[in-house]
C-alpha atoms as a PDB file:
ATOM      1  CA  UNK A   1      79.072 145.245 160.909  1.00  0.00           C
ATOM      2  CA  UNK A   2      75.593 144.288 160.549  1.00  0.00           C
ATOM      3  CA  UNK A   3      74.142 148.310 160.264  1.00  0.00           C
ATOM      4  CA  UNK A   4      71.995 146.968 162.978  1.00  0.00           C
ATOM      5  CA  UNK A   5      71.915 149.112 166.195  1.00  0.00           C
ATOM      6  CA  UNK A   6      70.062 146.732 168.771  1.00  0.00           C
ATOM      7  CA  UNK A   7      72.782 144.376 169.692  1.00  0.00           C
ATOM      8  CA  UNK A   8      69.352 141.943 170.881  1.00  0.00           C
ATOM      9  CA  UNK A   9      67.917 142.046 167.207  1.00  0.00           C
ATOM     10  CA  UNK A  10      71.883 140.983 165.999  1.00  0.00           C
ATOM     11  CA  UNK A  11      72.119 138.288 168.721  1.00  0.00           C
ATOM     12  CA  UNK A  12      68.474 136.249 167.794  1.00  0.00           C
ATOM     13  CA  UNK A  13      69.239 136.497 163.899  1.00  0.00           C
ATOM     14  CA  UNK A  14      72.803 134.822 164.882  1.00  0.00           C
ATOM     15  CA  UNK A  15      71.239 132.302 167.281  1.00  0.00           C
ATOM     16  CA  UNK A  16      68.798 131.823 164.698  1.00  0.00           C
ATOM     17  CA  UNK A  17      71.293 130.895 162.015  1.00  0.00           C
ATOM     18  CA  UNK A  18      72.802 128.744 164.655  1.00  0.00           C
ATOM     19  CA  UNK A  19      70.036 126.859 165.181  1.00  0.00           C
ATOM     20  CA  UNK A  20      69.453 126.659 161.342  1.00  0.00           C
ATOM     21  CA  UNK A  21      72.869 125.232 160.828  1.00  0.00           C
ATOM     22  CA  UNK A  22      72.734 122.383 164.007  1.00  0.00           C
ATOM     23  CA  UNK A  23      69.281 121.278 162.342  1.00  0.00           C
ATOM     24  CA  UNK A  24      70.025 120.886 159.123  1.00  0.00           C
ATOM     25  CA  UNK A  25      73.967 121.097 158.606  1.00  0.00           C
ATOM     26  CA  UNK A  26      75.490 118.838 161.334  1.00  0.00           C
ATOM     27  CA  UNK A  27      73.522 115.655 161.236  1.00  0.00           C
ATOM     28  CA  UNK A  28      74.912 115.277 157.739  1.00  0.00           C
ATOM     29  CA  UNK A  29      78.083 115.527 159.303  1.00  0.00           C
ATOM     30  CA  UNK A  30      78.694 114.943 162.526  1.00  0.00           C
ATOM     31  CA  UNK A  31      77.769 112.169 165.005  1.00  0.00           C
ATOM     32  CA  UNK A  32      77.556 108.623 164.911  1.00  0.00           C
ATOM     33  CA  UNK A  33      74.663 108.634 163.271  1.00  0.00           C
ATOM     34  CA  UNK A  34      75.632 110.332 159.961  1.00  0.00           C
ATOM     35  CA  UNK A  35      78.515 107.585 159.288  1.00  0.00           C
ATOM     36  CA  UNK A  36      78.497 104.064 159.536  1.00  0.00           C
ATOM     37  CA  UNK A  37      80.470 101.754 160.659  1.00  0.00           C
ATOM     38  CA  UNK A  38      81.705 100.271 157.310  1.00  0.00           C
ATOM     39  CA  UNK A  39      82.244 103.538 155.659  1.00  0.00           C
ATOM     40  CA  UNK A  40      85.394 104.477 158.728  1.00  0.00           C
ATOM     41  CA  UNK A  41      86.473 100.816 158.058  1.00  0.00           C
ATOM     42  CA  UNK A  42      86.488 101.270 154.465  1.00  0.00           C
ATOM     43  CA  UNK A  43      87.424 104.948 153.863  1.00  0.00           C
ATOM     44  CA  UNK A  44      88.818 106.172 156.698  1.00  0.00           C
ATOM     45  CA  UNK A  45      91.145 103.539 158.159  1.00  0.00           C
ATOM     46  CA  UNK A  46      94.606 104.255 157.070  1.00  0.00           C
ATOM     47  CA  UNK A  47      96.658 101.198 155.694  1.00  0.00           C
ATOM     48  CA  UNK A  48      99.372 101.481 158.520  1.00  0.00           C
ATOM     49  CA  UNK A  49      96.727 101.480 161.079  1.00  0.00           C
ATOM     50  CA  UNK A  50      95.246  98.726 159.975  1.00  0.00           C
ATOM     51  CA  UNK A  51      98.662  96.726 159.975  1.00  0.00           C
ATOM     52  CA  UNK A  52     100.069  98.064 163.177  1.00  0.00           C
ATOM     53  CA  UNK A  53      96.226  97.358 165.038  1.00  0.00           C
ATOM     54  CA  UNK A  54      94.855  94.711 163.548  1.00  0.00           C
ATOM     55  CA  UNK A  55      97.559  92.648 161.527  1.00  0.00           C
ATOM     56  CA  UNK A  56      96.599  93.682 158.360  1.00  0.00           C
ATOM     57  CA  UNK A  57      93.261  92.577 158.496  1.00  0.00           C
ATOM     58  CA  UNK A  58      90.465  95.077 159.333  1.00  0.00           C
ATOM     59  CA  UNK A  59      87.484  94.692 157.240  1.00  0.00           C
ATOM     60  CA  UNK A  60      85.287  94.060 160.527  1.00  0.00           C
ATOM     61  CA  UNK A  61      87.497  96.126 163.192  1.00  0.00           C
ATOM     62  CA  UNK A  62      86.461  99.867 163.473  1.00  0.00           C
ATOM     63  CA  UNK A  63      89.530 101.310 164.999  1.00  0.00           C
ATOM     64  CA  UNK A  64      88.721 104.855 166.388  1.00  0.00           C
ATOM     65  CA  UNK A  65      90.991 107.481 168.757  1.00  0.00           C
ATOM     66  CA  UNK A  66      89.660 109.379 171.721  1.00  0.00           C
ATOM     67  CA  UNK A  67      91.131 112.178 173.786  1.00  0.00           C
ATOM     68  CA  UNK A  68      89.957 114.924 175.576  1.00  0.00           C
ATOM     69  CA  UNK A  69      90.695 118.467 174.626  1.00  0.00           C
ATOM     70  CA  UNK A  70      90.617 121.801 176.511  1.00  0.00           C
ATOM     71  CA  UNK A  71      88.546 125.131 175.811  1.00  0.00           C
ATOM     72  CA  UNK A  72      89.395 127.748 178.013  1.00  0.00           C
ATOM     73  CA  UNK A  73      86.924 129.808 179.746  1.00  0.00           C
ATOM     74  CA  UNK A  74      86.168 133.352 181.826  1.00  0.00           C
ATOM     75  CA  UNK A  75      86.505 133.134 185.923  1.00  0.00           C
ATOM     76  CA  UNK A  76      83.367 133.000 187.261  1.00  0.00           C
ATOM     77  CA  UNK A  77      81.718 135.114 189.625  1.00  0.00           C
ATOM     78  CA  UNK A  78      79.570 131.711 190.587  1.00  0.00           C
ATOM     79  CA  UNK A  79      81.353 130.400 193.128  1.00  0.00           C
ATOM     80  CA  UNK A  80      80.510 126.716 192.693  1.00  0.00           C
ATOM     81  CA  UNK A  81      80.766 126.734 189.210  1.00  0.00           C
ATOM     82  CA  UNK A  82      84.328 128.165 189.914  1.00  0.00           C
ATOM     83  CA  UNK A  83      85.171 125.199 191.622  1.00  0.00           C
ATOM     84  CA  UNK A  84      84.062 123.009 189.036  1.00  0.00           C
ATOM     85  CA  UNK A  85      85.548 124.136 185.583  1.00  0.00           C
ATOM     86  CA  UNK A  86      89.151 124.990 187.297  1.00  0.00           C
ATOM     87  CA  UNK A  87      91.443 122.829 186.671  1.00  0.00           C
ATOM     88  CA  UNK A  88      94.350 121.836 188.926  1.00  0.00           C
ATOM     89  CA  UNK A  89      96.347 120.546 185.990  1.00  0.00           C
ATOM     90  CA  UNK A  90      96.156 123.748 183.640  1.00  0.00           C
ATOM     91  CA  UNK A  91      95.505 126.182 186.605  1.00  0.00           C
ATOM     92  CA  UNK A  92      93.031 127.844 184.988  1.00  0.00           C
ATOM     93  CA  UNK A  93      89.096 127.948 184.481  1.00  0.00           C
ATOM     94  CA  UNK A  94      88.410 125.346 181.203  1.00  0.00           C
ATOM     95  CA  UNK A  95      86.050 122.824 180.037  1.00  0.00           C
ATOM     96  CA  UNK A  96      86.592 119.645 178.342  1.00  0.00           C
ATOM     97  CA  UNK A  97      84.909 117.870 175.511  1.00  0.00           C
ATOM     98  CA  UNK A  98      85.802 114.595 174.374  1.00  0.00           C
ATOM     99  CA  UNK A  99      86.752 114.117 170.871  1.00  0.00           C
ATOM    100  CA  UNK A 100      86.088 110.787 168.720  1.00  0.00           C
ATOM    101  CA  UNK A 101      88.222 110.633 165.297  1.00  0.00           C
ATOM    102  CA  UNK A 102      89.323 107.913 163.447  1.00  0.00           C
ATOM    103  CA  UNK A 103      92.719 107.052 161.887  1.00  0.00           C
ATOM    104  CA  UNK A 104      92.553 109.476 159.013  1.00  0.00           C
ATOM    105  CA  UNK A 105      91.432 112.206 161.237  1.00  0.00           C
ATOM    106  CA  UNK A 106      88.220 112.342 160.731  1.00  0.00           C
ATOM    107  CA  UNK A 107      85.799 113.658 163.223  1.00  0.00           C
ATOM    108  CA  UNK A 108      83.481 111.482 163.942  1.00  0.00           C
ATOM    109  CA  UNK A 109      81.836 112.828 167.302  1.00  0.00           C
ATOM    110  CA  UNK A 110      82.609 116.001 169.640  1.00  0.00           C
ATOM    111  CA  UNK A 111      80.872 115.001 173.038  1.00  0.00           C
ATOM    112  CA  UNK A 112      80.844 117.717 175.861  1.00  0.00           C
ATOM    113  CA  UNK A 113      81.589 120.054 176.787  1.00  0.00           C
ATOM    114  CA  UNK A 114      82.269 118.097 180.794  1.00  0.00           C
ATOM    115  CA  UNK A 115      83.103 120.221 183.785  1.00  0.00           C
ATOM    116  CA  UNK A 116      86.987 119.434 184.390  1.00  0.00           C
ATOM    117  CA  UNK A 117      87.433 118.762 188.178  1.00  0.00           C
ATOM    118  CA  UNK A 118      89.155 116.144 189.907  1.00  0.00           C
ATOM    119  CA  UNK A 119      85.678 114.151 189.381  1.00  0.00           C
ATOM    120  CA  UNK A 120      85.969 114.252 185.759  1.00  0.00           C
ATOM    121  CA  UNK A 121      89.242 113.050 184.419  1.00  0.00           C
ATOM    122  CA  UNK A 122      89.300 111.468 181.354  1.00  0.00           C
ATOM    123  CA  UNK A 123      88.590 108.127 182.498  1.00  0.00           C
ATOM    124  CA  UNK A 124      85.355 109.218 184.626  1.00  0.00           C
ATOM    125  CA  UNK A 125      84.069 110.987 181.257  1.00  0.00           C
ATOM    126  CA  UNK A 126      84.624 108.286 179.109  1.00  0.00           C
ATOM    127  CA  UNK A 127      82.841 105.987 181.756  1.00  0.00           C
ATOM    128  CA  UNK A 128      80.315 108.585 181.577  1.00  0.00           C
ATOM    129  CA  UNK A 129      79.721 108.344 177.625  1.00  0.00           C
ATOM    130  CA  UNK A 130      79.526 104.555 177.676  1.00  0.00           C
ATOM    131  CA  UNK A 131      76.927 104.209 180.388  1.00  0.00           C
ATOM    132  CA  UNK A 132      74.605 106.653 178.880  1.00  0.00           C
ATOM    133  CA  UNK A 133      75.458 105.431 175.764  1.00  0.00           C
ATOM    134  CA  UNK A 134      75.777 108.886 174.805  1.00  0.00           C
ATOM    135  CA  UNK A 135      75.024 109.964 171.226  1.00  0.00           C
ATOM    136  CA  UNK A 136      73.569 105.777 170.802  1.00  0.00           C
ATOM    137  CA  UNK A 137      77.698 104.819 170.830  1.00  0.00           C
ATOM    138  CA  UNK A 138      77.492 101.397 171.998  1.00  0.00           C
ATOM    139  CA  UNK A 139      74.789 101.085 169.200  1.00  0.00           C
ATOM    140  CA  UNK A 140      77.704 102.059 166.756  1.00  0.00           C
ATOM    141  CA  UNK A 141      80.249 100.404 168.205  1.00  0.00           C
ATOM    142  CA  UNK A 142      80.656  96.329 168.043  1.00  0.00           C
ATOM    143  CA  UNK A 143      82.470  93.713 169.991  1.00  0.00           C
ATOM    144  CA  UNK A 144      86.134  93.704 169.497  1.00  0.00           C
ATOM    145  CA  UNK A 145      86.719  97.590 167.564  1.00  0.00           C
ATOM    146  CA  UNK A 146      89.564  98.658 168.917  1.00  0.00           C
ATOM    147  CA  UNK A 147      89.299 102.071 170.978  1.00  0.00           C
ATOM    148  CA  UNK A 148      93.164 104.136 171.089  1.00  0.00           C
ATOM    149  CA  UNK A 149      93.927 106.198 173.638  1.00  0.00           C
ATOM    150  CA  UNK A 150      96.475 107.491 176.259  1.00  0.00           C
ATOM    151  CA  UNK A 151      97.146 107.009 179.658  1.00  0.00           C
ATOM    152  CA  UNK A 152      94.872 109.659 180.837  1.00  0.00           C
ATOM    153  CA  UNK A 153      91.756 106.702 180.404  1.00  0.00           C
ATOM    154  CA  UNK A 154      93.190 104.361 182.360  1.00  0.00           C
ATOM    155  CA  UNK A 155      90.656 103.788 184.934  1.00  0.00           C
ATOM    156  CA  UNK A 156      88.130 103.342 181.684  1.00  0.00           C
ATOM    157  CA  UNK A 157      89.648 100.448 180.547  1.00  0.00           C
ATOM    158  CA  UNK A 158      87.943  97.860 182.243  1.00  0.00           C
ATOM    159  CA  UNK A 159      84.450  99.348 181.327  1.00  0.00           C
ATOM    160  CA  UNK A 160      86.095  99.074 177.717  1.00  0.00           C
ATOM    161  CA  UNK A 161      86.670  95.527 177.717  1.00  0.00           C
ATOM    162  CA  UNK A 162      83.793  94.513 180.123  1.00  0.00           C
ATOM    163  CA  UNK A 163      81.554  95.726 176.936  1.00  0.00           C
ATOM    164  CA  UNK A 164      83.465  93.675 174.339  1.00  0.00           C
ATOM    165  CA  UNK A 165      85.778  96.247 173.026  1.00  0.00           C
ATOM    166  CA  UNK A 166      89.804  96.356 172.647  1.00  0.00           C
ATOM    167  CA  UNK A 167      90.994  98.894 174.027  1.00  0.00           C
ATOM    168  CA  UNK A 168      94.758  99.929 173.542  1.00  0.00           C
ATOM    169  CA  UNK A 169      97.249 102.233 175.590  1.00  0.00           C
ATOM    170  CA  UNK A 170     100.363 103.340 176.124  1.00  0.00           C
ATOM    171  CA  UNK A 171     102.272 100.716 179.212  1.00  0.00           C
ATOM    172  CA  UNK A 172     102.848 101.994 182.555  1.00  0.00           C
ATOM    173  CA  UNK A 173     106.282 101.745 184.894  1.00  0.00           C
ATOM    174  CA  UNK A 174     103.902 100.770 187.859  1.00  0.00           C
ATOM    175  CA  UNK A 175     107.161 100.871 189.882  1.00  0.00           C
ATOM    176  CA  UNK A 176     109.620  99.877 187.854  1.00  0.00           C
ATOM    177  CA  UNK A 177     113.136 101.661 186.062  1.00  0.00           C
ATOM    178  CA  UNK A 178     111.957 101.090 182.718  1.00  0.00           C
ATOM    179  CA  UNK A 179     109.883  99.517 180.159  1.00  0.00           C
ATOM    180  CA  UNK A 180     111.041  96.091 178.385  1.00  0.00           C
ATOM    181  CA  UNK A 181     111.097  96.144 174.975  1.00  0.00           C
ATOM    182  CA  UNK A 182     108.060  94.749 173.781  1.00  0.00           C
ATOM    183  CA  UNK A 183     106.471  97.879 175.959  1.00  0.00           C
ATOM    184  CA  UNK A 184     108.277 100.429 173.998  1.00  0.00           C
ATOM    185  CA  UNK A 185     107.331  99.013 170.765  1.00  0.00           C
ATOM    186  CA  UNK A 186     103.798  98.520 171.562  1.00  0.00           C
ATOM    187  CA  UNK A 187     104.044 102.084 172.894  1.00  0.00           C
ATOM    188  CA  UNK A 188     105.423 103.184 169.342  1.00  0.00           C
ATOM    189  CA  UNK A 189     103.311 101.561 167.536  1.00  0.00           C
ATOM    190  CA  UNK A 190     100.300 103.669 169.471  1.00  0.00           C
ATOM    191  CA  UNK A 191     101.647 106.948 168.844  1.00  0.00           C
ATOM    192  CA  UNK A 192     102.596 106.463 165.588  1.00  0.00           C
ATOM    193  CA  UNK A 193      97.986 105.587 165.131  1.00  0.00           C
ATOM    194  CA  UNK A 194      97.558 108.438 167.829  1.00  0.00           C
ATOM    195  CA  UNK A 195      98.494 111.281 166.482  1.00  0.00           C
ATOM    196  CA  UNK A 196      95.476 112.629 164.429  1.00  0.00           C
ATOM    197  CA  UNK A 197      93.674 112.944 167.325  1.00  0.00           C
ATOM    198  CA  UNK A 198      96.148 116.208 168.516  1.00  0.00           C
ATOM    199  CA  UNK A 199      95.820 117.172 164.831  1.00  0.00           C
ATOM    200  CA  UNK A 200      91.988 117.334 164.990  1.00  0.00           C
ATOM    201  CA  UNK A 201      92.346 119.214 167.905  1.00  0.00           C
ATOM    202  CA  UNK A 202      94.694 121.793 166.568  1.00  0.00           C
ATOM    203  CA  UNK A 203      92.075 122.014 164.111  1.00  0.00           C
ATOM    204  CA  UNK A 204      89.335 123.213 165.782  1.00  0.00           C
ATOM    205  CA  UNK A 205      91.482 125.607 167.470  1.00  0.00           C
ATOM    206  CA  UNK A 206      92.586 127.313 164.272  1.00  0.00           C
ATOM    207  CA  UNK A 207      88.875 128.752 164.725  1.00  0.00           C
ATOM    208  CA  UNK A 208      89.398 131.906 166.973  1.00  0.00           C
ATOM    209  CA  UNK A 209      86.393 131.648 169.252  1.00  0.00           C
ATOM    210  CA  UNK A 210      88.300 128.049 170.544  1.00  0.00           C
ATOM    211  CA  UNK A 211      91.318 128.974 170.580  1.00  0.00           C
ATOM    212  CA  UNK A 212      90.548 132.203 173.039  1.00  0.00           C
ATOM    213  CA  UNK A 213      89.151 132.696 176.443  1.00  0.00           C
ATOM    214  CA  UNK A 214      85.408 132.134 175.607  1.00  0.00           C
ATOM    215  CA  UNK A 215      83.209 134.464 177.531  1.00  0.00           C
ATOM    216  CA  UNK A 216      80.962 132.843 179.838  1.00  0.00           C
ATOM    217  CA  UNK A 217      78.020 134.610 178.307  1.00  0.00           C
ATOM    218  CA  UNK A 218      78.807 131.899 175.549  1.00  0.00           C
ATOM    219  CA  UNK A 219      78.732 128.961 177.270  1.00  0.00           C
ATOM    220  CA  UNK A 220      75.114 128.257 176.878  1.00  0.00           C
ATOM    221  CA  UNK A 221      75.492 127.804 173.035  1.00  0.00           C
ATOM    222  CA  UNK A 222      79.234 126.265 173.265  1.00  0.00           C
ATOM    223  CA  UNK A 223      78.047 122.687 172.289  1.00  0.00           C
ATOM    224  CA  UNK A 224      76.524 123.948 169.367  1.00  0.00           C
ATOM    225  CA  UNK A 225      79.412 125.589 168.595  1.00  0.00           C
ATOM    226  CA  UNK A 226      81.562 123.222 168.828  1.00  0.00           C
ATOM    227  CA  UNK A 227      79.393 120.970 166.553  1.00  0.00           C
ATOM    228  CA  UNK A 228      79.194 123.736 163.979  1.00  0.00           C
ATOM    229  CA  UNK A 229      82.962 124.351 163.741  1.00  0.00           C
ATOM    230  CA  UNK A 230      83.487 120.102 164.044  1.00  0.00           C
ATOM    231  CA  UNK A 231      81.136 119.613 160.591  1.00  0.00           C
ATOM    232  CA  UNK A 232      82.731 122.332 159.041  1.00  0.00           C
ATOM    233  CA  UNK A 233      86.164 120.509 159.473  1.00  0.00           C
ATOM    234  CA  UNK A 234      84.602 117.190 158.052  1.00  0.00           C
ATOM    235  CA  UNK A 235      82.612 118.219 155.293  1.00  0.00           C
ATOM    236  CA  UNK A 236      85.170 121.132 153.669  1.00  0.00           C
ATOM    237  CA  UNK A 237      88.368 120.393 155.005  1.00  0.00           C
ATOM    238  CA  UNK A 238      91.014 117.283 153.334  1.00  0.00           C
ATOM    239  CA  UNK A 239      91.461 114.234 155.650  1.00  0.00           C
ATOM    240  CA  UNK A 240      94.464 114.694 157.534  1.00  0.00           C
ATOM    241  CA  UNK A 241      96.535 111.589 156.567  1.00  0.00           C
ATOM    242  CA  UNK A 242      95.853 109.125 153.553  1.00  0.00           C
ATOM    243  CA  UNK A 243      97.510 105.583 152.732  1.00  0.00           C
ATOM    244  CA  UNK A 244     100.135 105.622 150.382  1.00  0.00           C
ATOM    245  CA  UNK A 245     101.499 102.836 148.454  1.00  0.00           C
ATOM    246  CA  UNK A 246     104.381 101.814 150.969  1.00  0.00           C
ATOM    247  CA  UNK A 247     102.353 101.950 154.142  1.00  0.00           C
ATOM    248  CA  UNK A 248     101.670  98.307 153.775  1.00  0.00           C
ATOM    249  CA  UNK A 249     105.326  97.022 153.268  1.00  0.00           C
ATOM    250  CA  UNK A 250     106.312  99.928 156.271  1.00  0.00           C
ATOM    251  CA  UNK A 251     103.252  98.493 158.309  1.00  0.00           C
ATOM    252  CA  UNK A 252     104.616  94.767 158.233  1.00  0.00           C
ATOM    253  CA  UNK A 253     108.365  95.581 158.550  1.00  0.00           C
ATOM    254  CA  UNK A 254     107.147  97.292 161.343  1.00  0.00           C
ATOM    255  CA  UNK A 255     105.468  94.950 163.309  1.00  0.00           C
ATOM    256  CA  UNK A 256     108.396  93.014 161.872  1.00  0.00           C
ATOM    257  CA  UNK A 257     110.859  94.426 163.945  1.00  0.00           C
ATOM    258  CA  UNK A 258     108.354  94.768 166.693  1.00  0.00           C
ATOM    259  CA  UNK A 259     109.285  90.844 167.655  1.00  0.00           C
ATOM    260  CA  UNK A 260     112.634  91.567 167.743  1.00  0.00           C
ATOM    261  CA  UNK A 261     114.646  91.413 171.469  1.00  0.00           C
ATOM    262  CA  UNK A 262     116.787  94.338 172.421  1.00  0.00           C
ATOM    263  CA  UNK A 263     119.835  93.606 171.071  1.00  0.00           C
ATOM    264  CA  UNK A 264     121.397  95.695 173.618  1.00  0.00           C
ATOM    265  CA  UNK A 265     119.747  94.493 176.272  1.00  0.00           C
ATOM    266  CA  UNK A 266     120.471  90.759 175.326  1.00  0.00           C
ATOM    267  CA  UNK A 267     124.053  92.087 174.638  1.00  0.00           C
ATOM    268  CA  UNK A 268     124.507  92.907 178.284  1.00  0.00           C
ATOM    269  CA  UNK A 269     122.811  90.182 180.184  1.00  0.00           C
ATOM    270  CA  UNK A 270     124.965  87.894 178.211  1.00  0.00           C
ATOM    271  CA  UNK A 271     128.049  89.875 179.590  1.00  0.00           C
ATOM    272  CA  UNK A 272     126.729  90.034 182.862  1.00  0.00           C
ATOM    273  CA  UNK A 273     126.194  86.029 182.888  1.00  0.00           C
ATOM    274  CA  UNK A 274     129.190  85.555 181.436  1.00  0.00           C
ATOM    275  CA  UNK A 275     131.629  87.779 183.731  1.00  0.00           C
ATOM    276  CA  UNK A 276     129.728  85.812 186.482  1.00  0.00           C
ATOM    277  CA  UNK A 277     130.555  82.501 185.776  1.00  0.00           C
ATOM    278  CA  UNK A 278     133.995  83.447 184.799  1.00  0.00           C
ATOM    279  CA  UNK A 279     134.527  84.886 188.738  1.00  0.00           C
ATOM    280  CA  UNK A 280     132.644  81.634 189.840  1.00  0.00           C
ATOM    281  CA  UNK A 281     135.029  79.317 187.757  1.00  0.00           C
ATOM    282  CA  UNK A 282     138.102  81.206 189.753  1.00  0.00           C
ATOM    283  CA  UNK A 283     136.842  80.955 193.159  1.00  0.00           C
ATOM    284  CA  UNK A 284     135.928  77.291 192.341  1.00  0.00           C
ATOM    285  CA  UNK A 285     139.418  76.597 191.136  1.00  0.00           C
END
């Protein structure tokens, strides 16, 4: 390809490049340094978001997504580092990094790659980021932005708050049959915010090298990589949502109809109660 027989000679012009490119390319537009704060409140909230989170009102709330997202990987010879990068879940050899976007899908930090053992779930790395203040984070964020994710970052949630921030998830049974209603909306009203995240991610696997087994050879340059391919996305590719003239009026109906009880629900207890003081009235009489 190159009409370069040494495959060394091809490999330090390619790492060169790389290195080029992470210098000069990605600062510009990647990280939480190259955008601020106002700029994702401003143009790169969506409209709906900004209803369904924050009531309408946003011009002080950064609302961001995080989830983690998979890049699978060689066996290893190693047998330790076998141990670490399998995962039970997938049943195969992967890392994870840690994607940041916000509501319009816009990638505003790639963090990782983590190993993805039992000792690094989603909640442990996210614990991780915070504490070391990884890529000056808690510098970026401020007290109340509202952090979406799933259930996965459970055990991160009181880290979340304990810092200031609002974080907001999906409800759990915890033992119960099923959710009440206000649960399900809530729960709606997340996934209908969360989505771009799993967009972003199908996004940097439309790239080849992510969305194959990466050779462990690799792995030493894989954050780089991943950087590369993440400021590529942001600085050539279209946001993946934008507002549209009805999101507002859709936002507020929604949350709307978010108050509303179960009709159902209220439906049947009535019948219940009411089929129970009818037998009570009998026995009575």
């Amino acid at each position: 390809m190159f009409q370069i027989a040494d495959k060394r000679t091809v490999s330090r012009i390619i790492n060169s490049a790389r290195q080029a490119i992470v210098k000069s390319f990605v600062p510009d537009n990647l990280g939480f340094g190259h955008v601020t704060r106002e700029d994702v409140i401003g143009r790169h909230t969506t409209t709906i978001a900004r209803e369904l989170m924050c009531g309408g009102d946003s011009t002080h709330t950064a609302i961001i997504i995080i989830d983690g997202t998979y890049l699978y990987i060689q066996k290893s010879r190693n047998n330790e580092f076998q141990r670490k990068t399998f995962n039970l879940y997938k049943k195969r050899s992967l890392l994870k990094s840690m994607m940041i976007v916000t509501t319009t899908g816009y990638i505003v930090a790639c963090i990782g790659p983590f190993m993805p053992d039992f000792n690094n779930n989603d909640a442990a790395i996210m614990k991780d980021i915070l504490l070391r203040n990884t890529d000056h984070i808690l510098s970026w964020l401020k007290e109340h932005d509202i952090l979406a994710v799933d259930r996965g970052f459970r055990d991160s949630i009181g880290l979340m708050k304990a810092l200031g921030l609002e974080a907001t998830m999906p409800s759990f049974l915890d033992g119960r049959r099923q959710f009440s209603a206000e649960e399900i909306n809530e729960s709606r009203c997340i996934t209908k915010i969360r989505w771009v995240v799993e967009a972003a991610n199908h996004r940097l696997k439309q790239f080849k090298y992510f969305a194959n087994t990466i050779q462990n050879s690799s792995l030493v340059y894989l954050e780089s990589d991943m950087s590369i391919a993440c400021a590529l996305i942001n600085h050539y590719q279209p946001p993946m949502t934008r507002s549209k003239l009805e999101d507002e009026q859709i936002g507020a109906q929604i949350m709307q109809l978010r108050q509303q009880k179960n009709k159902i629900q209220l439906l049947i207890i009535f019948n219940i109660s009411f089929s129970a003081t009818c037998i009570m009235s009998l026995f009575s009489s």
